[in-house]
Protein backbone atom coordinates (compact mmCIF):
# COMPACT_ATOMS: atom_id res chain seq x y z
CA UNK A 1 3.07 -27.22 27.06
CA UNK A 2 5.81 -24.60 28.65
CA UNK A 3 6.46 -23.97 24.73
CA UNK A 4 3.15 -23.39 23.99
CA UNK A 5 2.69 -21.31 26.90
CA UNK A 6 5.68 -18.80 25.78
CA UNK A 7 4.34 -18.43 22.57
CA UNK A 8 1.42 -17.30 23.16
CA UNK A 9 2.62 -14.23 25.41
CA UNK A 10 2.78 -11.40 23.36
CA UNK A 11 6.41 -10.65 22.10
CA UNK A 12 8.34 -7.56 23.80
CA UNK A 13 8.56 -4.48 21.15
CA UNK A 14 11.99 -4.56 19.66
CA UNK A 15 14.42 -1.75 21.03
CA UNK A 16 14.44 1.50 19.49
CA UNK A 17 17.68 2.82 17.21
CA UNK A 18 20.40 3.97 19.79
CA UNK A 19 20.64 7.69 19.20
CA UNK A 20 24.54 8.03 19.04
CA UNK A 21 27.23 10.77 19.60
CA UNK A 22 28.44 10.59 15.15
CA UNK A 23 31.71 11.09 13.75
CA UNK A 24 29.72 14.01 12.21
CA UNK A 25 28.51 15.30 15.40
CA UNK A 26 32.35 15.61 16.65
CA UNK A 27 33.21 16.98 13.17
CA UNK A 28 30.80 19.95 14.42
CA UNK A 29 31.56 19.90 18.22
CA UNK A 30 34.87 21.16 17.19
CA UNK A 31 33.24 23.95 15.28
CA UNK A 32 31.23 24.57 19.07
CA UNK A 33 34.67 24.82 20.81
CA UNK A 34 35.75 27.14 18.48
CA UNK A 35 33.08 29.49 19.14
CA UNK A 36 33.25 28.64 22.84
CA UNK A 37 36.94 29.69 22.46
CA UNK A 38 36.06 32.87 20.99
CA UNK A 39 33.15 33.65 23.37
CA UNK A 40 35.38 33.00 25.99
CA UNK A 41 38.24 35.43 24.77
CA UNK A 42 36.32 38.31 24.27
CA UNK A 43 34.82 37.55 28.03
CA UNK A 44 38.77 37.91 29.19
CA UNK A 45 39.20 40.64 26.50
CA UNK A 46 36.87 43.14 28.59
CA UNK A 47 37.72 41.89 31.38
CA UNK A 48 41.24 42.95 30.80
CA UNK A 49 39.79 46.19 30.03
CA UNK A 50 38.00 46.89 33.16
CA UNK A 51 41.38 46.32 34.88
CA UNK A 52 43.51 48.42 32.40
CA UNK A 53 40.51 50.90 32.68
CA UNK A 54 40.37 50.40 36.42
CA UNK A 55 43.78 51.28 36.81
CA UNK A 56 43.73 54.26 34.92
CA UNK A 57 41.37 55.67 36.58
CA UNK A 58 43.08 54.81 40.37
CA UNK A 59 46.51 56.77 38.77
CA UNK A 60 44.28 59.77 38.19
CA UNK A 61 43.17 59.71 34.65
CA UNK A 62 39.90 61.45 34.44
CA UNK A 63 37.29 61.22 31.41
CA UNK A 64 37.95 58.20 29.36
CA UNK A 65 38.76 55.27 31.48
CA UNK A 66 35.61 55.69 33.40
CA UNK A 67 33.40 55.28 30.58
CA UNK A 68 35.35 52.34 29.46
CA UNK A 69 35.39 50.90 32.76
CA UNK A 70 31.70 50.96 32.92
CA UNK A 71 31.21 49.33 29.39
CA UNK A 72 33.73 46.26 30.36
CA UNK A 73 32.15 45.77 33.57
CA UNK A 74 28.55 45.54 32.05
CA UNK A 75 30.10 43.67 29.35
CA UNK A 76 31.63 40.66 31.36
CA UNK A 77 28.21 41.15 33.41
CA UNK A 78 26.19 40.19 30.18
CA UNK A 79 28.84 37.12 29.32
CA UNK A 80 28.74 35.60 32.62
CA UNK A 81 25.00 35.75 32.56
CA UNK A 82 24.78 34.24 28.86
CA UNK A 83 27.36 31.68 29.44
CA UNK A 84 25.25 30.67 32.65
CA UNK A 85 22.03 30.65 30.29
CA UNK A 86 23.80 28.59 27.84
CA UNK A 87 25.61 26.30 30.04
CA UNK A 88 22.93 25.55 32.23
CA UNK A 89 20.88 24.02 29.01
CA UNK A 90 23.18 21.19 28.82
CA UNK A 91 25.24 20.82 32.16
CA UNK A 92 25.60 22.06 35.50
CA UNK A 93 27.46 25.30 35.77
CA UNK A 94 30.69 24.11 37.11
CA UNK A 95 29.04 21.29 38.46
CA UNK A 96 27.29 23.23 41.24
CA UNK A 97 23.67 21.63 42.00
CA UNK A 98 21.94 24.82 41.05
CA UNK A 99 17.94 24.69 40.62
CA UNK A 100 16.67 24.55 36.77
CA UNK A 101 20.00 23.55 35.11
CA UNK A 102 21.08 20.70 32.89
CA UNK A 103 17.60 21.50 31.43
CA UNK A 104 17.98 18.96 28.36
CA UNK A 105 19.46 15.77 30.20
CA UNK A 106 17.17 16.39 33.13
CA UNK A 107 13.65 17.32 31.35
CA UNK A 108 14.42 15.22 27.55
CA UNK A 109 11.20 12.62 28.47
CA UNK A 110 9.26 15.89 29.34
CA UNK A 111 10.55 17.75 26.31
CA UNK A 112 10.05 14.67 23.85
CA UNK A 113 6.06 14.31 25.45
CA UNK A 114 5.80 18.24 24.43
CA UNK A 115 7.40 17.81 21.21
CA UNK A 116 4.68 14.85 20.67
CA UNK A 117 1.72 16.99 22.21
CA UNK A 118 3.12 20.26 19.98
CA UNK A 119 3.02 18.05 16.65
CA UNK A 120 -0.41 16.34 17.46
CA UNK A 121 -1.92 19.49 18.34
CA UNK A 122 -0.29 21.65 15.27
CA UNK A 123 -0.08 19.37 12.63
CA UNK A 124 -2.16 16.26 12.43
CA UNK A 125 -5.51 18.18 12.89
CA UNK A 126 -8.10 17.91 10.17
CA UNK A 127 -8.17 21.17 9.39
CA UNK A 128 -4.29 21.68 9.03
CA UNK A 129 -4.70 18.32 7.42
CA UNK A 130 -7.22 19.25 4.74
CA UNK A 131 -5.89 22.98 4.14
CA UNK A 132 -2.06 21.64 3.36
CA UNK A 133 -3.41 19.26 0.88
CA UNK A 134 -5.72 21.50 -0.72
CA UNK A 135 -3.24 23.62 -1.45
CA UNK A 136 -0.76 21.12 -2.86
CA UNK A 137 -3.52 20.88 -5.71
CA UNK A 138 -2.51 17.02 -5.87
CA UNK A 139 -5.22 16.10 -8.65
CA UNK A 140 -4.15 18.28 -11.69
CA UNK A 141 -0.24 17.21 -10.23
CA UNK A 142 -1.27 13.96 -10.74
CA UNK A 143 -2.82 14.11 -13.80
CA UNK A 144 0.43 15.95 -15.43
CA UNK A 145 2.61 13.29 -14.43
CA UNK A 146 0.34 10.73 -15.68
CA UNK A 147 -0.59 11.94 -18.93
CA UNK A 148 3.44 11.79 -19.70
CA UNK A 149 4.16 8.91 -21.59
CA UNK A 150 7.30 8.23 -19.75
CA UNK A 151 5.52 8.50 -16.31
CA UNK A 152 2.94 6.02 -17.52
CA UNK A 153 5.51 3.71 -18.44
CA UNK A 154 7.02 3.72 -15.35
CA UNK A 155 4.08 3.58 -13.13
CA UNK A 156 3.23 0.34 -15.83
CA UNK A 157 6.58 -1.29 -15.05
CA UNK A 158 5.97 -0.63 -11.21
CA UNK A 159 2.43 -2.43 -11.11
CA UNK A 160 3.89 -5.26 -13.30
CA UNK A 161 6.63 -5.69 -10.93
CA UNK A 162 4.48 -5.90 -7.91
CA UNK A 163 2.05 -7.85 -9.67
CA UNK A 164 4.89 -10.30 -10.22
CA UNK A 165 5.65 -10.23 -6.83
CA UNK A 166 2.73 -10.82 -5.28
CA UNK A 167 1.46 -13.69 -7.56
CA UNK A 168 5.40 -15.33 -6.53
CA UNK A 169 5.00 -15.05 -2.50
CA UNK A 170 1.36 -16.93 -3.35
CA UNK A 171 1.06 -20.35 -2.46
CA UNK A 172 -0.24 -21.94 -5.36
CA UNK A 173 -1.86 -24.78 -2.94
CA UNK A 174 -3.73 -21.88 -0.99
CA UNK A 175 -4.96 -20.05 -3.68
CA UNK A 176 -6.14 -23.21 -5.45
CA UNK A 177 -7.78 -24.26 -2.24
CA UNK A 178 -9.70 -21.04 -2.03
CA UNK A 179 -10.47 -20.42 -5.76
CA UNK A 180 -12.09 -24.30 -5.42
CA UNK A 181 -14.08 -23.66 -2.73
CA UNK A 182 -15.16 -20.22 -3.54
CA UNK A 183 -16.24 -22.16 -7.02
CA UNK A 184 -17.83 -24.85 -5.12
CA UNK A 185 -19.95 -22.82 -2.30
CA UNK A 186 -21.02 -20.66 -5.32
CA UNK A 187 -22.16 -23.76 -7.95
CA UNK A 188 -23.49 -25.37 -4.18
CA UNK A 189 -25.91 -22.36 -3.82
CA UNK A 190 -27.31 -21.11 -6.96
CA UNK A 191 -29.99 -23.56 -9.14
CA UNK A 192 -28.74 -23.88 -12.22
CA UNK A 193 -32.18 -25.72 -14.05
CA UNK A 194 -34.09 -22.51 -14.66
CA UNK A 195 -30.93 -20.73 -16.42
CA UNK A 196 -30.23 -24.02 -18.38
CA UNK A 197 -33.87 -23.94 -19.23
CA UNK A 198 -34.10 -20.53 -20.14
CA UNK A 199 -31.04 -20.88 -22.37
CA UNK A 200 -32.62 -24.15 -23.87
CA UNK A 201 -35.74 -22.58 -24.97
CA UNK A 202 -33.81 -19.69 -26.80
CA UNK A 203 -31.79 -22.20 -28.46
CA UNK A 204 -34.80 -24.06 -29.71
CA UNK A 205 -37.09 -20.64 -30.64
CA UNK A 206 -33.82 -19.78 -32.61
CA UNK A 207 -33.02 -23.08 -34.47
CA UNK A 208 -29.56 -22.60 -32.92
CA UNK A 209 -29.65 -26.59 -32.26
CA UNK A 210 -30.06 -27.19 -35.98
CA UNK A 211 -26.46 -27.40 -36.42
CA UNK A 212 -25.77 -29.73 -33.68
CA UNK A 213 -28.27 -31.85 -35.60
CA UNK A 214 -26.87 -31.74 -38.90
CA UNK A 215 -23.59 -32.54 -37.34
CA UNK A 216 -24.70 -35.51 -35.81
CA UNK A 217 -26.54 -36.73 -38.23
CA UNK A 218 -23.57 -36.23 -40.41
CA UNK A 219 -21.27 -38.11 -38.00
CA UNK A 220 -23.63 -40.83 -37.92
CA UNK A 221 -23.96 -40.90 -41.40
CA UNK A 222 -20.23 -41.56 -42.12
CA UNK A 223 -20.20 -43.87 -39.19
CA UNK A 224 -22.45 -46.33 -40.70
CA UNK A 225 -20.90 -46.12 -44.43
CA UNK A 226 -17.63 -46.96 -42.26
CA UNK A 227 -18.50 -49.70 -40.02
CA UNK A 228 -22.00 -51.94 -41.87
CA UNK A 229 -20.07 -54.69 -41.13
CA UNK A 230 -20.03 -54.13 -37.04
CA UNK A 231 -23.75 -53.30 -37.57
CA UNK A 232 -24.67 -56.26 -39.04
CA UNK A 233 -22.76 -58.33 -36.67
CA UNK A 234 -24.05 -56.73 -33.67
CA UNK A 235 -27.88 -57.49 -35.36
CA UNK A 236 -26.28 -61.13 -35.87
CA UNK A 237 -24.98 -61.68 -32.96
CA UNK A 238 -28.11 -60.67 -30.95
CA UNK A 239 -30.18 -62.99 -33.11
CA UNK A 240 -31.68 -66.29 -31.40
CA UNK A 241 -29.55 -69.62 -31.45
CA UNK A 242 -32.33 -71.35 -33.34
CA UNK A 243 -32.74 -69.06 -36.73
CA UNK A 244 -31.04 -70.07 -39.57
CA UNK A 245 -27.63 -68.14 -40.00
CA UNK A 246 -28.93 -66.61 -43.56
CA UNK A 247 -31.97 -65.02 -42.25
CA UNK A 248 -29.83 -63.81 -39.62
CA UNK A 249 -27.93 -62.10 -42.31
CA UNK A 250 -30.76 -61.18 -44.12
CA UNK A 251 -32.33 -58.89 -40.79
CA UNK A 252 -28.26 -57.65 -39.96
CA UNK A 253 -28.68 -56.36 -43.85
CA UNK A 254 -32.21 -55.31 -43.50
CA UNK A 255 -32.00 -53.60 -40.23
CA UNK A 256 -28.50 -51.77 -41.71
CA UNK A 257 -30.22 -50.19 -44.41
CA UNK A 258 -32.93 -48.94 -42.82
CA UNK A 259 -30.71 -47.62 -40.61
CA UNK A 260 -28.66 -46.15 -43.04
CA UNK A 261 -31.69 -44.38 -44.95
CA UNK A 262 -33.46 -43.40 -41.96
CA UNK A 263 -30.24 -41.45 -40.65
CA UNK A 264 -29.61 -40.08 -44.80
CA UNK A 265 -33.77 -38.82 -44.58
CA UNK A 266 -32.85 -37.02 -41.53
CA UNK A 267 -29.79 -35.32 -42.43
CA UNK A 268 -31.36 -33.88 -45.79
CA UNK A 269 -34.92 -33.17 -44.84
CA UNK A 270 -35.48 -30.46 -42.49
CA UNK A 271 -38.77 -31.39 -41.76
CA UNK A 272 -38.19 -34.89 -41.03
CA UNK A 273 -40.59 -35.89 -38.06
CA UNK A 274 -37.77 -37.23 -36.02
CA UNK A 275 -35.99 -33.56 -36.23
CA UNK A 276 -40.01 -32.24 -34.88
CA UNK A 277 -39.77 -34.63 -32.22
CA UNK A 278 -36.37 -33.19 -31.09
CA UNK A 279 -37.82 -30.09 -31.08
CA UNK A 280 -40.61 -30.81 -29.20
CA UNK A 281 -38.28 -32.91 -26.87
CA UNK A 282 -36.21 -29.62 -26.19
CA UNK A 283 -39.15 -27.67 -25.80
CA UNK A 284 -40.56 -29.82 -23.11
CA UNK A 285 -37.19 -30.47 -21.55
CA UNK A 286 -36.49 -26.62 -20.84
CA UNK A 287 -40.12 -25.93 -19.59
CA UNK A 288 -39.74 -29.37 -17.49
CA UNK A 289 -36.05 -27.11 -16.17
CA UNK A 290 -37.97 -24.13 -15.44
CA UNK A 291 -41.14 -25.47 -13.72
CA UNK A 292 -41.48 -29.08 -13.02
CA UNK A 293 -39.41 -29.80 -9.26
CA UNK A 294 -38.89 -33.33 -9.62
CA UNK A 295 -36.83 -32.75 -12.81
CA UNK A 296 -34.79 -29.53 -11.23
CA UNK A 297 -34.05 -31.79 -8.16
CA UNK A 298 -32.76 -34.33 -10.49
CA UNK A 299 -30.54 -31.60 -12.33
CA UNK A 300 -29.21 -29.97 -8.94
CA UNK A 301 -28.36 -33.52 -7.53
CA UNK A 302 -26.91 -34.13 -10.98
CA UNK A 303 -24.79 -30.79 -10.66
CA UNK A 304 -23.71 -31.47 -6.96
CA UNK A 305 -22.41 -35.26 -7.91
CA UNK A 306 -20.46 -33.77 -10.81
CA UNK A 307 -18.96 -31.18 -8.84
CA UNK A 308 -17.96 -33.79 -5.86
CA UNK A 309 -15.79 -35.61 -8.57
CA UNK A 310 -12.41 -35.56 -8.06
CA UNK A 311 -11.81 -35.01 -11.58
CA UNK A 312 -14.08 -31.66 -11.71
CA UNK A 313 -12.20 -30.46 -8.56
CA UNK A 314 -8.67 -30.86 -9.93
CA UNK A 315 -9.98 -28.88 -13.01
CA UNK A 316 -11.24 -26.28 -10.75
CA UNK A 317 -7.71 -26.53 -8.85
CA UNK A 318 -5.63 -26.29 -12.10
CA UNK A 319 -7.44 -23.35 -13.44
CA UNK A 320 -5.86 -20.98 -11.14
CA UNK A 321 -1.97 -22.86 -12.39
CA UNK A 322 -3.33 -21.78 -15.43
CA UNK A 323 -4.70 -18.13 -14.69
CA UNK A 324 -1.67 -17.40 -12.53
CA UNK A 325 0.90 -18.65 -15.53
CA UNK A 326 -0.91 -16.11 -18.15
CA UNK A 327 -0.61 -13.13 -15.68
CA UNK A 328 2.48 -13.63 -15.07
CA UNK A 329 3.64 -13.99 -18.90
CA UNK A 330 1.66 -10.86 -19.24
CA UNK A 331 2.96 -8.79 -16.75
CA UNK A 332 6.62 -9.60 -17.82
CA UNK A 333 6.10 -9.11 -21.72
CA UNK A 334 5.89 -5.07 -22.35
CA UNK A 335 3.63 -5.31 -25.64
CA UNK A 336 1.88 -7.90 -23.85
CA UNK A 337 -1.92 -6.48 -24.64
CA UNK A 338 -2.50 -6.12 -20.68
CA UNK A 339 0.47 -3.89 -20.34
CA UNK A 340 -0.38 -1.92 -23.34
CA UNK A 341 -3.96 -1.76 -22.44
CA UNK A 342 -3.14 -0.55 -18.23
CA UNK A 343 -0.37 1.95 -20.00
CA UNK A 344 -3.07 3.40 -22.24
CA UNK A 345 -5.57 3.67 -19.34
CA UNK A 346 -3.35 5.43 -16.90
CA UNK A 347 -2.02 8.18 -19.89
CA UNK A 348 -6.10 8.82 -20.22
CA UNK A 349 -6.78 9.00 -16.47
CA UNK A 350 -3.80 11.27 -16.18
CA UNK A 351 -4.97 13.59 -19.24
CA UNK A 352 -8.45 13.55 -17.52
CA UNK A 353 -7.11 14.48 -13.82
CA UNK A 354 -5.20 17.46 -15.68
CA UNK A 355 -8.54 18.85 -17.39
CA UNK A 356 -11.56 17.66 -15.84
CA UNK A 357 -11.99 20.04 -12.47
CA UNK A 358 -14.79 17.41 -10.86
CA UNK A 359 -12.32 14.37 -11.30
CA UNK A 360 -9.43 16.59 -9.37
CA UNK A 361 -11.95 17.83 -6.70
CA UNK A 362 -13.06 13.85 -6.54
CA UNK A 363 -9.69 12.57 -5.84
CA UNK A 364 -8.46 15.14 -3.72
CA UNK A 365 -11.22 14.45 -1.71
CA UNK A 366 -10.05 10.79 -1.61
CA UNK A 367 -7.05 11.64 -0.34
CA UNK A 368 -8.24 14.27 2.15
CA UNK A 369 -10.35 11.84 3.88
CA UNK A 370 -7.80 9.13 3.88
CA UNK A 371 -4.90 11.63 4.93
CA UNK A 372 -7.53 12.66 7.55
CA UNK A 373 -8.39 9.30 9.08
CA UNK A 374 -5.14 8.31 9.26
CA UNK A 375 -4.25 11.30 11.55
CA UNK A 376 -6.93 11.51 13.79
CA UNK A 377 -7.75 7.79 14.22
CA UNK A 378 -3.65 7.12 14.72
CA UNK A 379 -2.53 10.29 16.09
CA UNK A 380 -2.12 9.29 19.30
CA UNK A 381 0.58 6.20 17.97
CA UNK A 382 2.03 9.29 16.02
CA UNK A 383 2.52 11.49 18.91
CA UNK A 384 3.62 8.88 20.90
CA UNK A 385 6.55 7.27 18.53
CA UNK A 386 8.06 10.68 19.10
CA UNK A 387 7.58 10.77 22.65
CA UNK A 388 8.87 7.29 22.94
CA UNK A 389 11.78 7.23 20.47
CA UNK A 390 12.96 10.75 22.75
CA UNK A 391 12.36 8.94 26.05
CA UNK A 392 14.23 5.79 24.78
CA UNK A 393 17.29 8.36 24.21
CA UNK A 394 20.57 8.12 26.62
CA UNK A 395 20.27 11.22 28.44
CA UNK A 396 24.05 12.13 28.16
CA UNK A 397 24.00 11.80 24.40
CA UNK A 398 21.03 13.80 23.51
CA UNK A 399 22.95 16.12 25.58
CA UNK A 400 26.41 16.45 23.59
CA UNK A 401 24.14 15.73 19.64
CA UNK A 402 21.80 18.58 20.32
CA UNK A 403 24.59 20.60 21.58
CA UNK A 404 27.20 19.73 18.57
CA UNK A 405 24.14 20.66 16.22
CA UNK A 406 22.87 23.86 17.66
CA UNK A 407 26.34 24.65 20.52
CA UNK A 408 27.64 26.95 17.62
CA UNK A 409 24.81 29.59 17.62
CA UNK A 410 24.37 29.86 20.87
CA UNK A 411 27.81 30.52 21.36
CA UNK A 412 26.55 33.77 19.15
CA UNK A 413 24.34 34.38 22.20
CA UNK A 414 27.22 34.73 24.28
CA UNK A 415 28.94 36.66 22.06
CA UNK A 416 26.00 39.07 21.39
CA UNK A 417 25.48 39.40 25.22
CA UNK A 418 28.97 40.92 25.71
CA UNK A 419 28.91 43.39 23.14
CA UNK A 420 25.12 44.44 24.10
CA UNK A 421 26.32 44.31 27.88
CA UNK A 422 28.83 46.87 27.28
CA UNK A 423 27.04 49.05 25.22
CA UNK A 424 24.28 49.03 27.58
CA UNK A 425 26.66 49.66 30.16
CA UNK A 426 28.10 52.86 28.57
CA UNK A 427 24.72 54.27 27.60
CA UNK A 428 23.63 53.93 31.53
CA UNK A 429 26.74 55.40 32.95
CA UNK A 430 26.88 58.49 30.42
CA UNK A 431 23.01 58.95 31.02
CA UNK A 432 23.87 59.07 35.07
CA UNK A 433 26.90 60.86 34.29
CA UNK A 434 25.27 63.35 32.74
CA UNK A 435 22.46 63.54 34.92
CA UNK A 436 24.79 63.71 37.91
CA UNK A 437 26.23 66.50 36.27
């Protein structure tokens, strides 16, 4: 019972990937320290220069070293302040609890539910949906690839192959039940006397029973010329104990030949009453199918016992064996007619697509609808596989991949923000120099 219990509780979802610090992602850090290294000079460079400048200036050198002095001063200003920006996306600036920093570790959940929102809201809309796809022009695309020979032979290959597979992973003792029951329900549920009688009274307004006539008159013919002897000794045998065993004989012959004759009449005379009475037997037997009850109800209990046999059943079973064996020699034989015949369809459906402007617009409006009823009706499990695989992230190694990935450039940042510090620094202190007079 405990056993039963546990498996009905729904299963846990299985963990996500772990996002991990690569061997290419240290291949790249080093690249990142690098720049850092760099950044970092050229922060000590100017700062070296303010002093040198400083100095100068203190010993009584007038002109120059003020002008540098100012540049190197705004310049180290504008690296400290970049290195804080950049710093403070990843870490705490030299570990000091400052407000707003170690922005990715601290706010990835919150950055990985806007990332989600951002894509939901951007890109799997209908109308970003249905412009994109538009645009791609996928039903003349199609249709080119298609109409190549080579393209239809591989698409041909592909179905055959997956054709294949799917007939393998079926159970032959499922599909059998099914196919026999689907078989049954539908023999169960439909009358068959009025089609039977239908068909039976265009077989006798056509004469299309003739032949089965002539060929059992023929059989019996032969029969007789074969076996007189079993005749006669069946007429014999059946004769009473008392009669003599010549006239016995005598009625075995008798009855044998008029047999004999009566069956030879009827095989060459077309009009022969007995071949009228057939007729009119068939006639009355197929308006007896289409009208009279009693004799339907006798057909559709006839039907139902036949179909309850064993026998009938197993034939029903087997034809699927049977169906399922064909297919398969089909699909694996390349001039097998099928393959030929799906090849031949797809190079004309492809050359069609290419041409014919209402059989793009058609398909591409297929696979606008479908494109959009995927997004909007799962958008929300879209959004949230991002959100979720982000969340499901260790904190520290988001930190150190996104920074090995994107630590290089902003390093530029840095860079950038000396030399703009310092020129931004000279410009101000010649403008107030200037103006100071």
């Amino acid at each position: 019972m405990a056993d039963m219990k546990n498996a009905s509780r729904p299963t846990a979802p299985s963990p996500l990937p772990p996002f991990a610090y690569s061997a290419l992602d240290e291949e790249k850090r080093q690249g990142v320290r690098r720049m850092k290294a760099m950044a970092t000079g050229l922060l000590l460079l100017v700062a070296l220069i303010y002093v040198l400048a400083t100095w100068a200036k203190n010993e009584g050198v007038t002109g120059w070293p003020a002008y540098v002095a100012a540049a190197a001063e705004a310049g180290m200003v504008g690296a400290l302040a970049d290195w804080f920006a950049v710093t403070a996306l990843f870490k705490r600036p030299m570990g000091l609890p400052i407000p707003h920093t170690a922005i990715i570790p601290n706010k990835k959940d919150q950055l990985g539910a806007t990332l989600g929102s951002f894509v939901g809201e951007n890109f799997l809309s209908a109308d970003v949906v249905r412009a994109r796809l538009r645009g791609i022009g996928i039903g003349g695309r199609v249709g080119a690839w298609l109409a190549e020979p080579a393209h239809a032979d591989r698409v041909t290959a592909e179905l055959s192959t997956a054709l294949r597979g799917a007939l393998t992973v079926l159970r032959d003792a499922d599909v059998q039940a099914v196919v026999g029951e689907a078989i049954t329900r539908r023999a169960d549920s439909a009358a068959i006397a009025p089609g039977i009688g239908k068909a039976l009274d265009k077989v006798v307004a056509d004469g299309a029973h003739h032949r089965a006539v002539d060929l059992i008159c023929n059989r019996a013919h032969n029969w007789l010329v074969l076996h007189g002897d079993s005749v006669m000794d069946a007429v014999q045998g059946g004769a009473p104990g008392w009669t003599p065993r010549f006239v016995d004989k005598k009625i075995g012959d008798r009855v044998y030949k008029e047999l004999l004759r009566f069956i030879s009449e009827m095989r060459d005379m077309p009009a022969h009453p007995a071949r009228g009475a057939i007729d009119r037997f068939l006639t009355d037997f197929a308006t007896d199918l289409q009208s009279d009850t009693e004799t339907r109800a006798k057909v559709e209990r006839l039907k139902s016992e036949i179909l309850g046999r064993g026998e009938v059943q197993d034939v029903i079973a087997s034809a699927w064996s049977a169906v399922r064996t064909m297919i398969i020699s089909a699909a694996e034989d390349e001039r097998s007619e099928l393959r030929l015949r799906v090849r031949a369809s797809l190079i004309s459906l492809g050359a069609r697509l290419a041409t014919d402007g209402r059989l793009q617009a058609k398909l591409e409006g297929w696979v606008e609808d479908a494109a959009v009823y995927v997004v909007t009706t799962y958008r929300g499990e879209i959004t949230s596989l991002i959100s979720d695989t982000v969340a499901g992230w260790d904190a520290e190694q988001t930190s150190k991949k996104i920074e090995a990935n994107i630590g290089r450039d902003l390093q530029f940042i840095r860079i950038n923000g000396t030399v703009v510090g310092a020129l931004a620094g000279l410009l101000i202190y010649t403008i107030s120099h200037a103006v100071g007079g």
